[in-house]
Protein backbone atom coordinates (compact mmCIF):
# COMPACT_ATOMS: atom_id res chain seq x y z
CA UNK A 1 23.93 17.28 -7.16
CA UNK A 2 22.68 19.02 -10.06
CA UNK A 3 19.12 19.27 -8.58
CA UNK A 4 20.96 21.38 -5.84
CA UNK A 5 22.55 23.46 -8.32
CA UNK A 6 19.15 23.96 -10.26
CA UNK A 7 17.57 24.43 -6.61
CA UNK A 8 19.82 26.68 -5.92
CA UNK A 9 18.98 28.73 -9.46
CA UNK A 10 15.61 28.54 -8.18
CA UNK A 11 15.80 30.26 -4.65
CA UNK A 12 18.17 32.67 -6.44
CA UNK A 13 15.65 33.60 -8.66
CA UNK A 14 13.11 33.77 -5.89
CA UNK A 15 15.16 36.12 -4.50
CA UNK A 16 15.03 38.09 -7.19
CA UNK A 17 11.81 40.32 -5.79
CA UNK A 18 13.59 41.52 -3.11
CA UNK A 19 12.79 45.17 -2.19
CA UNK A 20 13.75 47.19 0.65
CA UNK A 21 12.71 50.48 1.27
CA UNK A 22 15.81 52.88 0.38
CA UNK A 23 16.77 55.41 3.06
CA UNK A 24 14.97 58.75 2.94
CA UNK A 25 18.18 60.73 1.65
CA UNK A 26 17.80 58.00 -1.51
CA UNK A 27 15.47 60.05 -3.96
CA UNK A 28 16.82 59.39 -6.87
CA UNK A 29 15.78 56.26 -9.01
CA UNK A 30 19.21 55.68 -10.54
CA UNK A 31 20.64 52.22 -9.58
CA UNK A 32 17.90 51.55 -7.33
CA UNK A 33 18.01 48.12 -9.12
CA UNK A 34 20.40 45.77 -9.50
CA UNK A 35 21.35 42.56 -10.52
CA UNK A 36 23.34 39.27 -9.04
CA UNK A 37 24.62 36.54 -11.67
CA UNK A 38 23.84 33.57 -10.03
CA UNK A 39 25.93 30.85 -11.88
CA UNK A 40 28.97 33.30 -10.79
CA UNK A 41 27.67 32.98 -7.13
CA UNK A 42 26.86 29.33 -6.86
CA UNK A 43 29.98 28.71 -8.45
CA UNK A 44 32.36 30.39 -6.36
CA UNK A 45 30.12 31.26 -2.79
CA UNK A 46 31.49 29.19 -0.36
CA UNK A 47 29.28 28.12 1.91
CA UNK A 48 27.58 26.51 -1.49
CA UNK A 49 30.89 24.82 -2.19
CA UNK A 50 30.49 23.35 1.26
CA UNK A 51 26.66 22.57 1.36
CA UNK A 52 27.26 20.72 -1.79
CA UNK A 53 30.58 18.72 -0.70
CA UNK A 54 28.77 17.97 2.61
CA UNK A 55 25.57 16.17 0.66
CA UNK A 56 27.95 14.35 -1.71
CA UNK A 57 30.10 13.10 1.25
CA UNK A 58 26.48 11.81 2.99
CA UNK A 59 25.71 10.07 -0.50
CA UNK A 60 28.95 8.40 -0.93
CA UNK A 61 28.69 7.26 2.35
CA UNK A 62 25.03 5.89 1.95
CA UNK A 63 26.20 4.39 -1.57
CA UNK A 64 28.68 2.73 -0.40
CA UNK A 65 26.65 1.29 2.74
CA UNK A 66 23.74 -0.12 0.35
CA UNK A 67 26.19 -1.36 -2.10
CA UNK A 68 27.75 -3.85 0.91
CA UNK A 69 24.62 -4.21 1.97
CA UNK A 70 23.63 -5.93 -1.54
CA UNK A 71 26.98 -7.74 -1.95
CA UNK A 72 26.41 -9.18 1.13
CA UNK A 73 22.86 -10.17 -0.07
CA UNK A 74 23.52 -11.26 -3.57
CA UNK A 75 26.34 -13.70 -1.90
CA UNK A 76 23.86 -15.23 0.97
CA UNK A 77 21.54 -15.61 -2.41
CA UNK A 78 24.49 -17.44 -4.58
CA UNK A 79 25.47 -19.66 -1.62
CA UNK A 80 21.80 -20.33 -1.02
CA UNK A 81 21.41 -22.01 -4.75
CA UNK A 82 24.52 -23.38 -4.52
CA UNK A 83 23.45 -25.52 -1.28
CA UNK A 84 19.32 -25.37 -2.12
CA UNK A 85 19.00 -29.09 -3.70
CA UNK A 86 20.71 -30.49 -0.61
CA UNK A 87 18.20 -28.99 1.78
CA UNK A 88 14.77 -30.62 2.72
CA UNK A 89 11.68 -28.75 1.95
CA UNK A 90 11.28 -26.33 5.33
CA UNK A 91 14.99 -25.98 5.32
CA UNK A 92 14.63 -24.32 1.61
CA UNK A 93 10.88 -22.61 2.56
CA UNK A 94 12.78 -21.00 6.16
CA UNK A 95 15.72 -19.50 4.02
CA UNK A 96 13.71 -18.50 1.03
CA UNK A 97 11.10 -16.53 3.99
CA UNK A 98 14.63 -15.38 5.82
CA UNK A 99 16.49 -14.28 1.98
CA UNK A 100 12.91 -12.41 0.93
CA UNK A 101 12.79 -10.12 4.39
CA UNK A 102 16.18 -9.59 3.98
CA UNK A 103 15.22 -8.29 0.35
CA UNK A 104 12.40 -6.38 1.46
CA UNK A 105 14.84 -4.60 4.30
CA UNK A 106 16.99 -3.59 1.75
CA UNK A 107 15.02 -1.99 -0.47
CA UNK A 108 13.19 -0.48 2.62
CA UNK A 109 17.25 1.18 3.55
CA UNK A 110 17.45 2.30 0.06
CA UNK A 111 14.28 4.10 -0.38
CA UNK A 112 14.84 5.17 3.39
CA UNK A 113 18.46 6.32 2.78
CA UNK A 114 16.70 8.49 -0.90
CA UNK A 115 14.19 10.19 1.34
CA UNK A 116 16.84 11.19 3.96
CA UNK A 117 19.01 12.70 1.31
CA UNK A 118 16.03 14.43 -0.20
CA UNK A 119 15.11 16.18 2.81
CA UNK A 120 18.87 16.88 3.72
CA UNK A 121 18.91 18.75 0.77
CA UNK A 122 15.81 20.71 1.07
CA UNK A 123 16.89 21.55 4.69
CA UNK A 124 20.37 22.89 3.32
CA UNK A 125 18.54 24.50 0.40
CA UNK A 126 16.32 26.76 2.26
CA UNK A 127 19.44 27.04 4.76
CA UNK A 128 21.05 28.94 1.20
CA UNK A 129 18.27 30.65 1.06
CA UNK A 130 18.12 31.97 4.50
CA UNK A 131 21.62 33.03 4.07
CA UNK A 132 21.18 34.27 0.92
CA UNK A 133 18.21 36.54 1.77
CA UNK A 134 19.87 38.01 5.36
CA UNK A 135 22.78 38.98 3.33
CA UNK A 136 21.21 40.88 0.55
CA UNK A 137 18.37 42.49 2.95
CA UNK A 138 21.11 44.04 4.77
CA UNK A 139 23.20 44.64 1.51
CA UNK A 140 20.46 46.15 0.05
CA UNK A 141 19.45 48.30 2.99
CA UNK A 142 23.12 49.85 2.61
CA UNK A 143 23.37 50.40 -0.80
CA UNK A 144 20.05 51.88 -1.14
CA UNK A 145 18.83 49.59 -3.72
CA UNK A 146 15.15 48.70 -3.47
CA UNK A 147 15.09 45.23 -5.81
CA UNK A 148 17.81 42.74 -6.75
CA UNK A 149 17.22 40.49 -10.23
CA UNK A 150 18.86 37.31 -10.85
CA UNK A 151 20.66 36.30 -13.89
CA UNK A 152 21.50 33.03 -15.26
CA UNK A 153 22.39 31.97 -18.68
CA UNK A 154 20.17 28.44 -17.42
CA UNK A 155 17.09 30.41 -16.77
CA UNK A 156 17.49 34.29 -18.50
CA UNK A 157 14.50 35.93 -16.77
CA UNK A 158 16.40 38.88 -17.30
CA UNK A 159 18.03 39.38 -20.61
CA UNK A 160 20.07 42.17 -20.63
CA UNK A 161 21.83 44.38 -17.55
CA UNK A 162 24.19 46.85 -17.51
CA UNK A 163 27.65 45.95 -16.63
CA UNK A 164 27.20 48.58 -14.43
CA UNK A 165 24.18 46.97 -11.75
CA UNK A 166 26.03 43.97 -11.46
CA UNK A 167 27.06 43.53 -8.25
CA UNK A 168 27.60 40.35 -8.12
CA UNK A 169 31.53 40.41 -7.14
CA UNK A 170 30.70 42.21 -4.26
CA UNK A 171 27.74 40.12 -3.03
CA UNK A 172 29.50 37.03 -3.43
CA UNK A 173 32.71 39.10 -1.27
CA UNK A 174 30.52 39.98 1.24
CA UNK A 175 28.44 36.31 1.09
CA UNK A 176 32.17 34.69 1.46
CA UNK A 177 33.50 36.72 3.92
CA UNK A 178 30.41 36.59 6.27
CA UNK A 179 30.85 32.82 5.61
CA UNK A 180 34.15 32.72 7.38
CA UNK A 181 32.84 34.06 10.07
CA UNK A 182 30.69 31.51 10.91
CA UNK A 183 32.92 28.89 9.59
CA UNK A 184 35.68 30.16 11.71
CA UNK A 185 36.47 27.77 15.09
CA UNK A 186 35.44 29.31 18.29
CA UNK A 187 38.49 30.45 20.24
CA UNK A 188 39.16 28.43 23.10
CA UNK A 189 38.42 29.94 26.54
């Protein structure tokens, strides 16, 4: 989970860049830039919260299936040496052939079960990002600003802002509450 939180530092940053042309009445440069701390908004946007419960739910889950999995395996492997000097010699070749696919499938499920999580995450990643990136174009379209920085105390690409272009509160508001809107159940018809 912490490569989600450093992705998510990433596409934050990435996001950084974004400029929008400020309406025509907007002539004045004065906070035509702001930024967004995004520690404060990974930490407390929602739909993160939920991306990131949702991917450590599906790793549990897979976990937990592998680790049976092996039990089960390291037991059929105990019970084979157990009972291996009573067998003949294709009795003890057949279940060594049977125990090594058996192996060879499990580590196949593991590495499976990685890349699957892997490309969960990168498929909920640039989902953040998406979400991320509609927000603030229309954010910044309304406010009039023309380029948003990032700010993280991880990665300081920008060192110093005044308390006064931080709009990260409201972002995060606006982030949240646009994210109970989709989160919200249909009404029934």
């Amino acid at each position: 989970m912490k490569s989600l939180i450093i992705t998510a530092s990433v596409i934050l940053s990435s996001l950084a860049a974004i400029a929008q042309t400020a309406p025509a009445a907007v002539t004045s440069t004065a906070n035509t830039i702001v930024f967004v701390n995004s520690d404060s908004l990974i930490n407390n946007y929602d739909y993160y919260k939920a991306v990131k419960f949702k991917l450590q739910d599906l790793s549990q889950k897979a976990q937990a299936e592998i680790t049976a999995k092996g039990t089960a395996f390291q037991k059929e492997v105990a019970a084979y040496q157990k009972s291996a000097s009573s067998l003949n010699l294709a009795q003890r070749t057949t279940t060594e052939k049977r125990l090594a696919t058996k192996q060879q499938t499990l580590q196949a499920l593991s590495q499976n079960t990685a890349k699957q999580l892997q490309d969960e995450e990168a498929e909920q990643n640039s989902k953040l990002y998406d979400h991320i990136a509609a927000y603030l174009k229309t954010y910044t379209k309304t406010k009039g600003y023309k380029i948003v920085l990032t700010y993280s105390k991880s990665n300081p690409s920008l060192l110093y802002g005044d308390e006064s272009l931080d709009v990260t509160k409201e972002v995060l508001t606006g982030l949240n509450e646009e994210y109970k809107k989709e989160a919200a159940p249909a009404p029934m018809k």
